[in-house]
Protein backbone atom coordinates (compact mmCIF):
# COMPACT_ATOMS: atom_id res chain seq x y z
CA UNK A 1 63.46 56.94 42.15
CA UNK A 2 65.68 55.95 39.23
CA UNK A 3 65.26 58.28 35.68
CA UNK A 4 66.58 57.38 32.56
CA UNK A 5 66.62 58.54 28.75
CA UNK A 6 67.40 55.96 26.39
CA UNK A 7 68.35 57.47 22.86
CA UNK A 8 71.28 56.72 19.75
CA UNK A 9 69.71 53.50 18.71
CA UNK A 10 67.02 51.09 17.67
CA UNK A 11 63.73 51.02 19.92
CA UNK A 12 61.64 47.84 19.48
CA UNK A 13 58.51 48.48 22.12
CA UNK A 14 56.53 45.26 20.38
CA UNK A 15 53.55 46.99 20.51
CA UNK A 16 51.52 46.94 17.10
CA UNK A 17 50.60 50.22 16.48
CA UNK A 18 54.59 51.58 17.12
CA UNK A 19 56.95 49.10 17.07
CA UNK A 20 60.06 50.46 16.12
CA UNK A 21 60.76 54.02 17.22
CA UNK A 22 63.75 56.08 18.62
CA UNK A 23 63.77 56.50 22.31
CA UNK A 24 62.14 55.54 25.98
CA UNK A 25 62.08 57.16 28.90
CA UNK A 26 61.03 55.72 32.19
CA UNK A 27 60.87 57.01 35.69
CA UNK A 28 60.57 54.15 38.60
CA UNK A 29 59.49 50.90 37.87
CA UNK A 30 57.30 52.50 34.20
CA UNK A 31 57.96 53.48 31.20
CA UNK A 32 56.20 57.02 30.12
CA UNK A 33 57.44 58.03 27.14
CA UNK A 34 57.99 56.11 23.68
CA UNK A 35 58.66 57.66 20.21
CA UNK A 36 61.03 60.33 18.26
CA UNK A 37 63.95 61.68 19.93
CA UNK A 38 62.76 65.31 20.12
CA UNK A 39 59.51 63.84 21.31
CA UNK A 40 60.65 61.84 24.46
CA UNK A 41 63.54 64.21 25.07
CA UNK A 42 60.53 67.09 25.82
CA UNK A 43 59.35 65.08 28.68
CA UNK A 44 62.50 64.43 30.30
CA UNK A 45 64.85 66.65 32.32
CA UNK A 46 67.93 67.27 34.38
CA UNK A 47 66.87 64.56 36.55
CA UNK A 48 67.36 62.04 33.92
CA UNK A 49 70.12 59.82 33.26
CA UNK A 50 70.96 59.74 29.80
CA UNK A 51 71.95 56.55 28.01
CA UNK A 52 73.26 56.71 24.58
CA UNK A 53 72.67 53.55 22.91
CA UNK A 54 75.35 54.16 19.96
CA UNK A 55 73.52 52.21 17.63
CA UNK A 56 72.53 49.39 20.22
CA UNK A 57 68.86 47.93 19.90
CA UNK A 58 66.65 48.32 23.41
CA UNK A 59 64.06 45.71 23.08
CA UNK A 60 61.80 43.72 26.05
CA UNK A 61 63.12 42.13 28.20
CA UNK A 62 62.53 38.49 27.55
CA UNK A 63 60.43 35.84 29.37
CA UNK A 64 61.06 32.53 28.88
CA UNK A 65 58.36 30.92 28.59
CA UNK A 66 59.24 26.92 29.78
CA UNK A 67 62.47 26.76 32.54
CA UNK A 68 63.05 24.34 35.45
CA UNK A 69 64.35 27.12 37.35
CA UNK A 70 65.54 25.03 40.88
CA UNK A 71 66.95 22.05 38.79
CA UNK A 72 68.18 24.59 36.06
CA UNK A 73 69.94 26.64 39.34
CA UNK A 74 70.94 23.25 41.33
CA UNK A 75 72.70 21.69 38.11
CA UNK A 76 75.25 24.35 38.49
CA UNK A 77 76.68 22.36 41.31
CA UNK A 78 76.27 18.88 40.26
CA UNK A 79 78.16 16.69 37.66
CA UNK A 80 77.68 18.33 34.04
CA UNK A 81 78.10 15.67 31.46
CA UNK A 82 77.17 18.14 28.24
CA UNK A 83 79.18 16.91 25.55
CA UNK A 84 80.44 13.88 27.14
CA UNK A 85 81.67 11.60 24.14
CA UNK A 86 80.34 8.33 24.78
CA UNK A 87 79.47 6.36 28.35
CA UNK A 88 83.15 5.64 29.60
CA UNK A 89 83.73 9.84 29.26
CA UNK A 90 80.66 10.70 31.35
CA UNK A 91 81.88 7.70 33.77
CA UNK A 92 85.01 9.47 33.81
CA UNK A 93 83.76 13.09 34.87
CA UNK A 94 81.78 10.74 37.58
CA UNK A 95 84.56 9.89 38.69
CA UNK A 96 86.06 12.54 39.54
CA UNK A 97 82.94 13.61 41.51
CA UNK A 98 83.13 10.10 43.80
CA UNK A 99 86.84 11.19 44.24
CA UNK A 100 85.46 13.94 46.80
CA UNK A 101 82.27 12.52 48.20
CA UNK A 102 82.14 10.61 51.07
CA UNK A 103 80.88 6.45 51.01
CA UNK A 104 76.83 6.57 50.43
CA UNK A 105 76.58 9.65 49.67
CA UNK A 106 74.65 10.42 46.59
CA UNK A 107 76.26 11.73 43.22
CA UNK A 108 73.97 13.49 40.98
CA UNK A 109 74.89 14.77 37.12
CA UNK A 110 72.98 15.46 34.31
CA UNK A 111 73.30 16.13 30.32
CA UNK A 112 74.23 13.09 28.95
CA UNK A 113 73.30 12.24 25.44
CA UNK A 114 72.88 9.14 24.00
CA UNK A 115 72.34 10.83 20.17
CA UNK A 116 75.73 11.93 20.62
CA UNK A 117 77.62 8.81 21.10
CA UNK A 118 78.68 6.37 18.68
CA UNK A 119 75.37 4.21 17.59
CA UNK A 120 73.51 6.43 19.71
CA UNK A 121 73.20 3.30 22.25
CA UNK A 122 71.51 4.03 26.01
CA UNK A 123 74.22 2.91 28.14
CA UNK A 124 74.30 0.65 31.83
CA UNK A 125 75.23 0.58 35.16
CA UNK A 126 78.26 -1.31 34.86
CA UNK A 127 80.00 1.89 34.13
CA UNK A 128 78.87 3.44 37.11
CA UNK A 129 79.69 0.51 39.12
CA UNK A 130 83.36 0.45 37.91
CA UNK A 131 83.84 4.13 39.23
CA UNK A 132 81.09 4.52 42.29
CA UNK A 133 81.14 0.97 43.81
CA UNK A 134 80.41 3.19 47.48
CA UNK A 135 78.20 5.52 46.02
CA UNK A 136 74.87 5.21 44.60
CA UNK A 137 74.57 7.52 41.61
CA UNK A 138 71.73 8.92 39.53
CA UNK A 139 72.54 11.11 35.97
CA UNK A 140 69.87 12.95 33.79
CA UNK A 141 69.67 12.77 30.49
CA UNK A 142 70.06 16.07 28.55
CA UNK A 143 66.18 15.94 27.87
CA UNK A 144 65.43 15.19 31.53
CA UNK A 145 63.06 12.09 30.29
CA UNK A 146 66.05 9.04 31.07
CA UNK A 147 67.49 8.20 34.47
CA UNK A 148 71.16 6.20 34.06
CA UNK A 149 72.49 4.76 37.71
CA UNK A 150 74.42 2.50 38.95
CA UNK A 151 73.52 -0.93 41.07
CA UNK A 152 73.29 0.68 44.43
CA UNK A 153 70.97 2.82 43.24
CA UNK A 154 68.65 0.69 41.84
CA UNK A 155 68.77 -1.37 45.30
CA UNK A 156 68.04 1.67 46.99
CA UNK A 157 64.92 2.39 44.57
CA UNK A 158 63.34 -0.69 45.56
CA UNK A 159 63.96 -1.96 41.89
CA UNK A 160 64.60 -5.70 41.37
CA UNK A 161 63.63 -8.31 39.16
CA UNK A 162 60.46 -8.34 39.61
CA UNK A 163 59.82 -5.02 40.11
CA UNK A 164 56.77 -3.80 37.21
CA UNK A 165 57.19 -1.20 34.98
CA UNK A 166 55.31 1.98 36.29
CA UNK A 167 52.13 3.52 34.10
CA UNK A 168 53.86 5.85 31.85
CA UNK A 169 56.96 4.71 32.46
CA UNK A 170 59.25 1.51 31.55
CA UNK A 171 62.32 0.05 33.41
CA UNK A 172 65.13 -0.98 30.94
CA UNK A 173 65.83 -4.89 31.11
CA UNK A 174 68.73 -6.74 29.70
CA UNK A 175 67.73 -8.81 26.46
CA UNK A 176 66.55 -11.83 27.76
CA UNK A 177 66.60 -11.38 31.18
CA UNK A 178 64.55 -9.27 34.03
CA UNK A 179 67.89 -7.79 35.02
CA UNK A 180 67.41 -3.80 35.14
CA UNK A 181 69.49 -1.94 32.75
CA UNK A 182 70.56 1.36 35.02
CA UNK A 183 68.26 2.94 32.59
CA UNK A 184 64.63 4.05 33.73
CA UNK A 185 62.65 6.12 31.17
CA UNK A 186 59.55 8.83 32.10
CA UNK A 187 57.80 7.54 35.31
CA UNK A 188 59.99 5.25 35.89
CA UNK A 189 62.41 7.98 37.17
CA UNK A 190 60.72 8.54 40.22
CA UNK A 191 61.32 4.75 41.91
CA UNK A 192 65.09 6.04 42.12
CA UNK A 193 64.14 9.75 42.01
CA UNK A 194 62.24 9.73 45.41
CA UNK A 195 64.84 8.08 47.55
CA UNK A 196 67.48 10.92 46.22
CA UNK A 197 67.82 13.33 49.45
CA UNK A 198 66.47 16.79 49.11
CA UNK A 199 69.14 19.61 49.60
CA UNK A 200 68.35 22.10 52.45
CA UNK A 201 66.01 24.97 51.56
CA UNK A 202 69.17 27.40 52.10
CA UNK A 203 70.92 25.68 49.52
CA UNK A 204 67.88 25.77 47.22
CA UNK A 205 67.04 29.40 47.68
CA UNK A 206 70.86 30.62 47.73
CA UNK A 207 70.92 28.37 44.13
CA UNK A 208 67.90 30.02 43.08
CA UNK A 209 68.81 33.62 43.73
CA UNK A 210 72.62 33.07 42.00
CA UNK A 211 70.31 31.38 39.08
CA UNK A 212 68.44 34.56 38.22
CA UNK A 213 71.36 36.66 38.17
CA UNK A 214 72.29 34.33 35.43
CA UNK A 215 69.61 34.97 33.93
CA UNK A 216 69.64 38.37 34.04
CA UNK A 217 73.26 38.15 31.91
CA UNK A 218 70.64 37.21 29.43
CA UNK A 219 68.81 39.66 28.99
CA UNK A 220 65.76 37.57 30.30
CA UNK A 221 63.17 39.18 33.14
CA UNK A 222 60.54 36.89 33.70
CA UNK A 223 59.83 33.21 33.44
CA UNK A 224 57.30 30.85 33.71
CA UNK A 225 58.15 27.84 36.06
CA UNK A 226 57.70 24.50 35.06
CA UNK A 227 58.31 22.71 38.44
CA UNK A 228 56.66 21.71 41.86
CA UNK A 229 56.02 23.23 45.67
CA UNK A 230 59.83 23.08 46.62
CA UNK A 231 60.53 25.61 43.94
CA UNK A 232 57.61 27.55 44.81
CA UNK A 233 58.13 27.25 48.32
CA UNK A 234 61.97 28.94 47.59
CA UNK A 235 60.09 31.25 45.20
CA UNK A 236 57.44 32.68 47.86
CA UNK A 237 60.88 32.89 50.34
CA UNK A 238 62.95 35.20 47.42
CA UNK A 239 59.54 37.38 46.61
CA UNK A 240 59.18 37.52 50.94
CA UNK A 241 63.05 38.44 51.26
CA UNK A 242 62.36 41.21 48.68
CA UNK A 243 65.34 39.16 47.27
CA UNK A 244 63.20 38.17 43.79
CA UNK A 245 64.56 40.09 40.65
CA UNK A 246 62.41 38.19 38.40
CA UNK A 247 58.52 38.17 37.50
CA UNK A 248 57.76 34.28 37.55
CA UNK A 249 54.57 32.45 36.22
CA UNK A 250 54.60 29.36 38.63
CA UNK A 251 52.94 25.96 36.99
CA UNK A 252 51.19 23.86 39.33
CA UNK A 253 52.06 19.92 39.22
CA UNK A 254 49.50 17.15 38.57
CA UNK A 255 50.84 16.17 42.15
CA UNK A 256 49.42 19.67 44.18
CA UNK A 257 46.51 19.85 41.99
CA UNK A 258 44.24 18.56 44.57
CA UNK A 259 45.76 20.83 46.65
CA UNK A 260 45.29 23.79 44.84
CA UNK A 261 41.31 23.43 44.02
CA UNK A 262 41.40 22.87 47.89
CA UNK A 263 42.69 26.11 48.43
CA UNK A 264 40.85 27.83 45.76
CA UNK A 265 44.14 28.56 44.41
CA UNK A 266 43.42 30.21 40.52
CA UNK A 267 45.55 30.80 37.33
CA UNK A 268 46.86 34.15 38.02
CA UNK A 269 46.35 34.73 41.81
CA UNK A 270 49.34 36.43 43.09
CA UNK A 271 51.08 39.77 42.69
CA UNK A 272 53.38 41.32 39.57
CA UNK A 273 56.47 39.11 41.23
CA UNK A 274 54.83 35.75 41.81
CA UNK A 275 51.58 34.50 40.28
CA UNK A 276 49.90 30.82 39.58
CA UNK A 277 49.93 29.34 36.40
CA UNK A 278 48.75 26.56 35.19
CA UNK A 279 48.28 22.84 36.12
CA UNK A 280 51.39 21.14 34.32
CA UNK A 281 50.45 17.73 32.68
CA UNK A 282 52.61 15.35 30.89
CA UNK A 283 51.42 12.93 27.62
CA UNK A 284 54.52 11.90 26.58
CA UNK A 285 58.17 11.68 26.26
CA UNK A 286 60.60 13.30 24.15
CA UNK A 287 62.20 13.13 20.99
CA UNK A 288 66.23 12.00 21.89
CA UNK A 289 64.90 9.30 24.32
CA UNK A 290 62.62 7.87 21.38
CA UNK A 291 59.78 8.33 24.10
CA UNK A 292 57.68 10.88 22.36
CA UNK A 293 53.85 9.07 21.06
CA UNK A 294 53.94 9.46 17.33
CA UNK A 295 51.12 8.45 15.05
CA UNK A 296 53.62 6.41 13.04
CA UNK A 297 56.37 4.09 14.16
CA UNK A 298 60.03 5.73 14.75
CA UNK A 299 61.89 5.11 11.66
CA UNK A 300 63.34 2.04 12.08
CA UNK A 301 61.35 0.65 14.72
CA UNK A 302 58.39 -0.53 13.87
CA UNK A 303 57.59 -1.83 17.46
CA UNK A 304 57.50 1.77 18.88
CA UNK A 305 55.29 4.29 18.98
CA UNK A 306 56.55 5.89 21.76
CA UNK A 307 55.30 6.62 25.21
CA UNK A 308 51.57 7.85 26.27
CA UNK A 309 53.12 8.97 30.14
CA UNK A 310 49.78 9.81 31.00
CA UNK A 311 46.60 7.86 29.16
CA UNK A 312 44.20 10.27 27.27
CA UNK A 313 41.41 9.46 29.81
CA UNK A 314 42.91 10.36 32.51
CA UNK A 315 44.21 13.80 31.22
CA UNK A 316 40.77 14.87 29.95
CA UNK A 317 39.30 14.11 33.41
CA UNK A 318 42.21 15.74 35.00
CA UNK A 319 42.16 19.03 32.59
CA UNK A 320 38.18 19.14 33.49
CA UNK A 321 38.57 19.49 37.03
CA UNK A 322 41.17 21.94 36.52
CA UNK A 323 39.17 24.00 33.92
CA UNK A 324 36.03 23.93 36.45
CA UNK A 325 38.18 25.58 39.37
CA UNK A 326 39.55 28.06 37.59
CA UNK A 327 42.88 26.65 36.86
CA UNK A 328 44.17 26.80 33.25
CA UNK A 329 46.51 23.62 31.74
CA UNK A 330 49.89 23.43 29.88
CA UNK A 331 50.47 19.71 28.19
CA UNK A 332 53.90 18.61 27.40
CA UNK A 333 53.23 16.73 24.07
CA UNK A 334 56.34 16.54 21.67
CA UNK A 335 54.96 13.81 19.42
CA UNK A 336 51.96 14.01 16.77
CA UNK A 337 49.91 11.90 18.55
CA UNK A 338 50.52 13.55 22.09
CA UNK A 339 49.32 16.60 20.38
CA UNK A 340 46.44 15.50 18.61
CA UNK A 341 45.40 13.64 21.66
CA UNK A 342 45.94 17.14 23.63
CA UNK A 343 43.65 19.29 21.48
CA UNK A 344 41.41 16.68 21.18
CA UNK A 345 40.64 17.22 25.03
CA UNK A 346 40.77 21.05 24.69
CA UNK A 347 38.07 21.02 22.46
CA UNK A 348 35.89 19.55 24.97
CA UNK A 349 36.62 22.17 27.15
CA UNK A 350 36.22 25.00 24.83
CA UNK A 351 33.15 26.56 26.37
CA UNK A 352 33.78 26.03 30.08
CA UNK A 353 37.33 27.79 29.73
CA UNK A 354 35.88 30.51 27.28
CA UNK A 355 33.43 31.20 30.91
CA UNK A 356 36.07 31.12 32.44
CA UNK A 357 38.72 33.23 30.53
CA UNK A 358 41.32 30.21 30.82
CA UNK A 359 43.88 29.77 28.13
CA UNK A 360 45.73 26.69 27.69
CA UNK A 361 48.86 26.03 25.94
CA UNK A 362 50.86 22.96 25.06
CA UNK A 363 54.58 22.58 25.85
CA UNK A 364 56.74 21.89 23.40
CA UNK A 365 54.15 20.97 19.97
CA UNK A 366 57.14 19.78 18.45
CA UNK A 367 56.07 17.51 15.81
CA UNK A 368 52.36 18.37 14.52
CA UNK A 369 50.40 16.54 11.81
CA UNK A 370 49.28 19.05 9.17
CA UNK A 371 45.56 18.59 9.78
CA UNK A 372 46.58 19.75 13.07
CA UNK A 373 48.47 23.56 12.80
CA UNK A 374 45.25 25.38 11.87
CA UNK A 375 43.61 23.49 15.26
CA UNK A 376 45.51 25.65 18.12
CA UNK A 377 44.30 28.99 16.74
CA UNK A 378 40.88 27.56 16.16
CA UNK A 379 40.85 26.75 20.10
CA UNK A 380 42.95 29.46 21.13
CA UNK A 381 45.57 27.09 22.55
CA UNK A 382 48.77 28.64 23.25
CA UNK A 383 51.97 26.67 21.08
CA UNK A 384 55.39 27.28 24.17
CA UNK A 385 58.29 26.04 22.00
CA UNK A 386 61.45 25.81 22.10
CA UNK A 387 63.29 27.23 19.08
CA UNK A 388 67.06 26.70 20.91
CA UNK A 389 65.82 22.94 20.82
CA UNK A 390 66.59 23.37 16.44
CA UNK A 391 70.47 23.52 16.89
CA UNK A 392 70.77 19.85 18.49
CA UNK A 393 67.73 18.11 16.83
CA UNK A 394 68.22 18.16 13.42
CA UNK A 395 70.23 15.07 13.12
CA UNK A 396 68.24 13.17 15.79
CA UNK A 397 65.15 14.31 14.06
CA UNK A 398 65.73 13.55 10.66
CA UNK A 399 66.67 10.00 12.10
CA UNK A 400 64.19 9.07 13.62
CA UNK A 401 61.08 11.05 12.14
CA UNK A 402 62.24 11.21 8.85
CA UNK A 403 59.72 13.01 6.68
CA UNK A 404 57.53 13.79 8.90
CA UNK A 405 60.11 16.30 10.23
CA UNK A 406 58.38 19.06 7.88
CA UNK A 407 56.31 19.83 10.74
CA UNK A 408 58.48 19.69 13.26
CA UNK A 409 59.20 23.21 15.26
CA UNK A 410 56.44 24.58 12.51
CA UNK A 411 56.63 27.94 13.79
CA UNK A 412 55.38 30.10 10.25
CA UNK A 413 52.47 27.46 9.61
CA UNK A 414 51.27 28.04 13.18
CA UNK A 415 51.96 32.27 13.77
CA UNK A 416 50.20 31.84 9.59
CA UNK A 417 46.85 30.19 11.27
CA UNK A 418 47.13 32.86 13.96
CA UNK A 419 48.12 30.78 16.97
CA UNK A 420 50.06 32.76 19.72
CA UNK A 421 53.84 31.53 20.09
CA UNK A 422 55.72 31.44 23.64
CA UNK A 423 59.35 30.97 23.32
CA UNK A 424 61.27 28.93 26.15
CA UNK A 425 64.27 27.17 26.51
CA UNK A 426 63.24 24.11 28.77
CA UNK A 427 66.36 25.30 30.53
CA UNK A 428 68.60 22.74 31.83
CA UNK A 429 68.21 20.58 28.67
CA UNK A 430 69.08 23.73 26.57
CA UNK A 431 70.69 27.38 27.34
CA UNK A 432 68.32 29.66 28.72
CA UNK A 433 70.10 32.05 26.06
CA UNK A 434 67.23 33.68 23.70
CA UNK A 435 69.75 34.74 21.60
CA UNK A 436 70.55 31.28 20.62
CA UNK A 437 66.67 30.33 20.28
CA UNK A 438 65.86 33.51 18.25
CA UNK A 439 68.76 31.79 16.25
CA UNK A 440 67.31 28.62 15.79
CA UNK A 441 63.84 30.11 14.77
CA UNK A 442 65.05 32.65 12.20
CA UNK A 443 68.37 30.72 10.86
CA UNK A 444 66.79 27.21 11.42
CA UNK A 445 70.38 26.11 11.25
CA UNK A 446 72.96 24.43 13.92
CA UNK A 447 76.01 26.21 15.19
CA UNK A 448 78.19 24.82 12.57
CA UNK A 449 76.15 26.85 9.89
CA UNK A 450 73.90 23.19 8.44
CA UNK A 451 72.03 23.09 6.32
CA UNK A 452 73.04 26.10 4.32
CA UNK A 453 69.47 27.01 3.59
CA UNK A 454 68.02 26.28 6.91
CA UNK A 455 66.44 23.38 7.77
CA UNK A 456 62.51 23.29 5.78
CA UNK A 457 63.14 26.88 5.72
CA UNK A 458 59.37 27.82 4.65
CA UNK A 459 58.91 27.69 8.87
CA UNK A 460 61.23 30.21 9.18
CA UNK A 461 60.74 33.30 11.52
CA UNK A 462 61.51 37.26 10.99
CA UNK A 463 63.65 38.46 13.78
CA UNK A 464 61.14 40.38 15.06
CA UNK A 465 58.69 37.75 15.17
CA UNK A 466 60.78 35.84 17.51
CA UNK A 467 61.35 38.49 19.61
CA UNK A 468 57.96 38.98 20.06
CA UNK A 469 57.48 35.43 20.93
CA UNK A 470 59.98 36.13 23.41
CA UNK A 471 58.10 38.51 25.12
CA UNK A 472 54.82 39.58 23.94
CA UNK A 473 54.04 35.60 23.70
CA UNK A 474 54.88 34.48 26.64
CA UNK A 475 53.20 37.84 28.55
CA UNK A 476 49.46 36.59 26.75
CA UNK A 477 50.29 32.66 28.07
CA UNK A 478 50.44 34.27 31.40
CA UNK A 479 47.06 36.13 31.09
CA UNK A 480 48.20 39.04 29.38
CA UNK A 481 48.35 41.23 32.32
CA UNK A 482 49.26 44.70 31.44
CA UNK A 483 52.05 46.28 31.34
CA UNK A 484 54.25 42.85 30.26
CA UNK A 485 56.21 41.96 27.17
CA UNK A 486 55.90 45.57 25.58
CA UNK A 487 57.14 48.57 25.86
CA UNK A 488 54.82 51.57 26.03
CA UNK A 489 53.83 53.91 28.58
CA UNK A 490 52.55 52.49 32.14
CA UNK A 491 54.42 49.20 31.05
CA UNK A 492 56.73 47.67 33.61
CA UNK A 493 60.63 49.18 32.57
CA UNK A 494 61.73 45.73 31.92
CA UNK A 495 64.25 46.08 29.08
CA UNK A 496 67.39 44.63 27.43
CA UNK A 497 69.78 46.57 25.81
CA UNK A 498 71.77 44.36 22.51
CA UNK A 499 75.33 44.64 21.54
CA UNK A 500 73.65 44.88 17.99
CA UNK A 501 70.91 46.49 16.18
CA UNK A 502 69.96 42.19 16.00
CA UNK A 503 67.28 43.58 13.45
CA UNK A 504 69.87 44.52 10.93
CA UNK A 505 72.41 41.76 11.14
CA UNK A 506 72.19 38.82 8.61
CA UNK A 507 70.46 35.88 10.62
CA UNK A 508 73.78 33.60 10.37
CA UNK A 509 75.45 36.34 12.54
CA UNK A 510 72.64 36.78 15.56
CA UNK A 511 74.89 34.51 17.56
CA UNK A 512 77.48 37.10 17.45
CA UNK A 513 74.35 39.34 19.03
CA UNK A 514 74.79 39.68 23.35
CA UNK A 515 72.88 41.43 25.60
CA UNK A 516 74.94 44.09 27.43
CA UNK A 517 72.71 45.41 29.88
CA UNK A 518 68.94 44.35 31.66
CA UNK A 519 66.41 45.95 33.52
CA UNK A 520 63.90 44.84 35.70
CA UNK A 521 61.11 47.18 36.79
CA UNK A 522 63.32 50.52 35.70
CA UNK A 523 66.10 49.02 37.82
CA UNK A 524 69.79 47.48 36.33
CA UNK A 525 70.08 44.04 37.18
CA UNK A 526 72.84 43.29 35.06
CA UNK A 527 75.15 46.23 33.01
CA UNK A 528 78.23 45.82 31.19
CA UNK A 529 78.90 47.97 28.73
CA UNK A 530 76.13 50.57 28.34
């Protein structure tokens, strides 16, 4: 059984009534001492191996709080088009992919980014067809919510000229003509998405296990899963293999939710490794595909509000049969009137989740109407954002919300109306890095330093406040079981050591900030330098 003594630097345990002190001890997989030097140092002995910090700060380990952990793990091995410059560069880099695969087998990529290239135009298949006549070929946008491909794949999909758009979803058509695009937006991804052939489970759970030692690199020790049974099925063979280094809040998809009240399956069943969440819903698209429902027109578009993926109807009656068997709900709703629409429907569950002791949350809550902020404390919804999200929206923001961007990411107006905040990194579309997110929500600034005063810096957060919502946040969206997201004694040892004393530096230099060591129930994932 593993003893250490952690002293020589800042202590941040996140816990209210001693947050900052001067050394931990912990023996095992628990922490059992906290405070002054001479204090913890009493209760240790020669059994203990003693860590000086030299002026390092130990803080949780974090838990992100929103990652798509298989596709985030599985990307590492497909085509990565992040910062491709315009269509012909990410047709390039496809390319080179076809060069090695054999004829009809499928090519798979992901992070392209329309908002990046020059008149931000979506682009079509014709590109793909010029490099992957053989090959049928299917590439995610960066915010997962647009499907590009080329011809073959759409003939694969079943998609033709008369093929409908899908609820939720729309098929892009060339003007004037019932010609498809390459482009398929929300539910429309699945026509091509379902005929793309599953990898093996070995690859997926060999993926999945290099993925969390990643993760561990960044300091992070838990997440909370936002995907369906294959991941969970890899999960469950990780936890079984004693091969899971990670505590992981698994989300249930509107697909298995049937399943799951058949089972009697409830938000928070399982053990300290692997637990159920809750039911993962959808009601709308995202910002850089122009798909997120807004109240008001996009700027510049008066013809679109955006995209309700799943009508309000149907997600009240789905969130009541969830609520009634004991299954709590997390909404993606990005625009204004995704989120209105969202707390609308968990107000009428307020008393049967109160009976219940279910707390929801909504994914993202990226742009809010003011009469809005005060409404997720008032229900005791939980806001899981994505402060990394800040360093690449900005521009795209200001573009096409204008004004209304005030309340975008309003992270002081909500922790000020005493809603809980759950930092995540939606992890492939961003870096899983909480550094950078802690970043976004303290700085409000991209990497290149705009705008010099932070962008509507009144929503600015304190350092510690995002580290909290790193941790202690995303521990209470979970269920709050003890002994997560703080540090204390008979809390899990789950810690990560900074480069930094991050509470000290000036926020523009918290990028400069790494995490040199993690551990995961008093054990040393990842170490280097400490």
């Amino acid at each position: 059984m593993k003893r250490y003594l952690f002293t020589g630097g800042r202590v941040y345990t996140a816990h209210s009534r001693q947050p900052f002190c001067e050394a931990l001890a912990c023996v095992g997989r628990r922490v059992i001492a906290v405070g002054s030097k001479s204090d913890v140092t009493s209760m240790t002995d020669d059994t203990f191996d003693r860590i000086d910090l030299q002026g390092k700060a130990l803080v949780p380990a974090f838990i992100d709080s929103h990652i798509h952990f298989r596709f985030y793990s599985m990307c590492q091995a497909s085509v990565n088009l992040e910062g491709a410059h315009d269509p012909h560069d990410a047709a390039l880099r496809v390319s080179k992919a076809v060069e090695g695969a054999k004829p009809g087998t499928w090519v798979v990529g992901w992070g392209w980014n329309k908002n990046d290239w020059p008149q931000g135009k979506l682009p079509n298949r014709s590109y793909l067809d010029a490099v992957a006549p053989r090959n049928p070929v299917a590439l995610f946008s960066k915010d997962l919510h647009v499907l590009w491909v080329n011809t073959m794949s759409l003939r694969l999909g079943g998609i033709g000229l008369d093929t409908p758009d899908p609820q939720g979803g729309e098929i892009a058509r060339e003007e004037g003509s019932r010609q498809a695009t390459g482009v398929l937006k929300e539910s429309a991804i699945d026509l091509v998405g379902r005929v793309i052939p599953e990898p093996t489970f070995e690859a997926v759970t060999l993926a999945m296990e290099k993925g969390q030692a990643e993760l561990h690199k960044f300091g992070i020790a838990g997440i909370h899963n936002m995907e369906d049974a294959s991941a969970f099925e890899a999960l469950q063979a990780l936890r079984n293999a004693d091969r899971l280094k990670l505590r992981v809040t698994q989300a249930i998809p509107k697909e298995n939710l049937d399943d799951a009240i058949d089972l009697g399956l409830g938000t928070g069943f399982g053990d300290e490794w692997l637990r159920i969440g809750p039911v993962k819903l959808f009601a709308d698209g995202a910002l850089g595909s122009q798909t997120a429902y807004l109240l008001r027109p996009y700027e510049g578009n008066k013809e679109n509000l955006g995209i309700a993926v799943t009508p309000k109807e149907e997600l009240a009656e789905l969130v009541g049969r969830a609520v009634l068997a004991g299954l709590s709900c997390s909404i993606h709703a990005i625009g204004d009137r995704a989120n209105r629409d969202v707390l609308d429907i968990f107000e009428s569950v307020k008393e049967e989740s109160a009976v219940r002791r279910l707390r929801h949350r909504i994914e993202h809550a990226q742009l809010l109407h003011p009469e809005d902020v005060r409404r997720f404390a008032d229900l005791g919804v939980v806001a899981s954002m994505q402060p990394v999200h800040i360093l690449s929206d900005i521009p795209v923001a200001e573009k096409y919300w204008g004004r209304r961007s005030r309340w975008a990411y309003a992270f002081r107006s909500l922790t000020k109306a005493g809603t809980t905040l759950a930092f995540g990194s939606d992890a492939p579309v961003e870096t899983p890095d909480p550094i950078r997110g802690i970043y976004g929500a303290v700085a409000r600034r991209q990497l290149d330093g705009t705008p010099d005063s932070g962008w509507y810096p009144e929503e600015k957060l304190t350092v510690e406040e995002a580290v909290r919502a790193y941790s202690v946040g995303p521990a209470m969206a979970a269920g709050g079981k003890p002994g997560s997201g703080i540090l204390a004694p008979g809390a899990y040892a789950d810690i990560a050591i900074l480069s930094t004393d991050i509470f000290a530096v000036p926020a523009t230099e918290i990028c400069d900030v790494s995490v040199v060591g993690t551990m995961v129930g008093g054990e040393f994932v990842y170490r280097d330098g400490v």
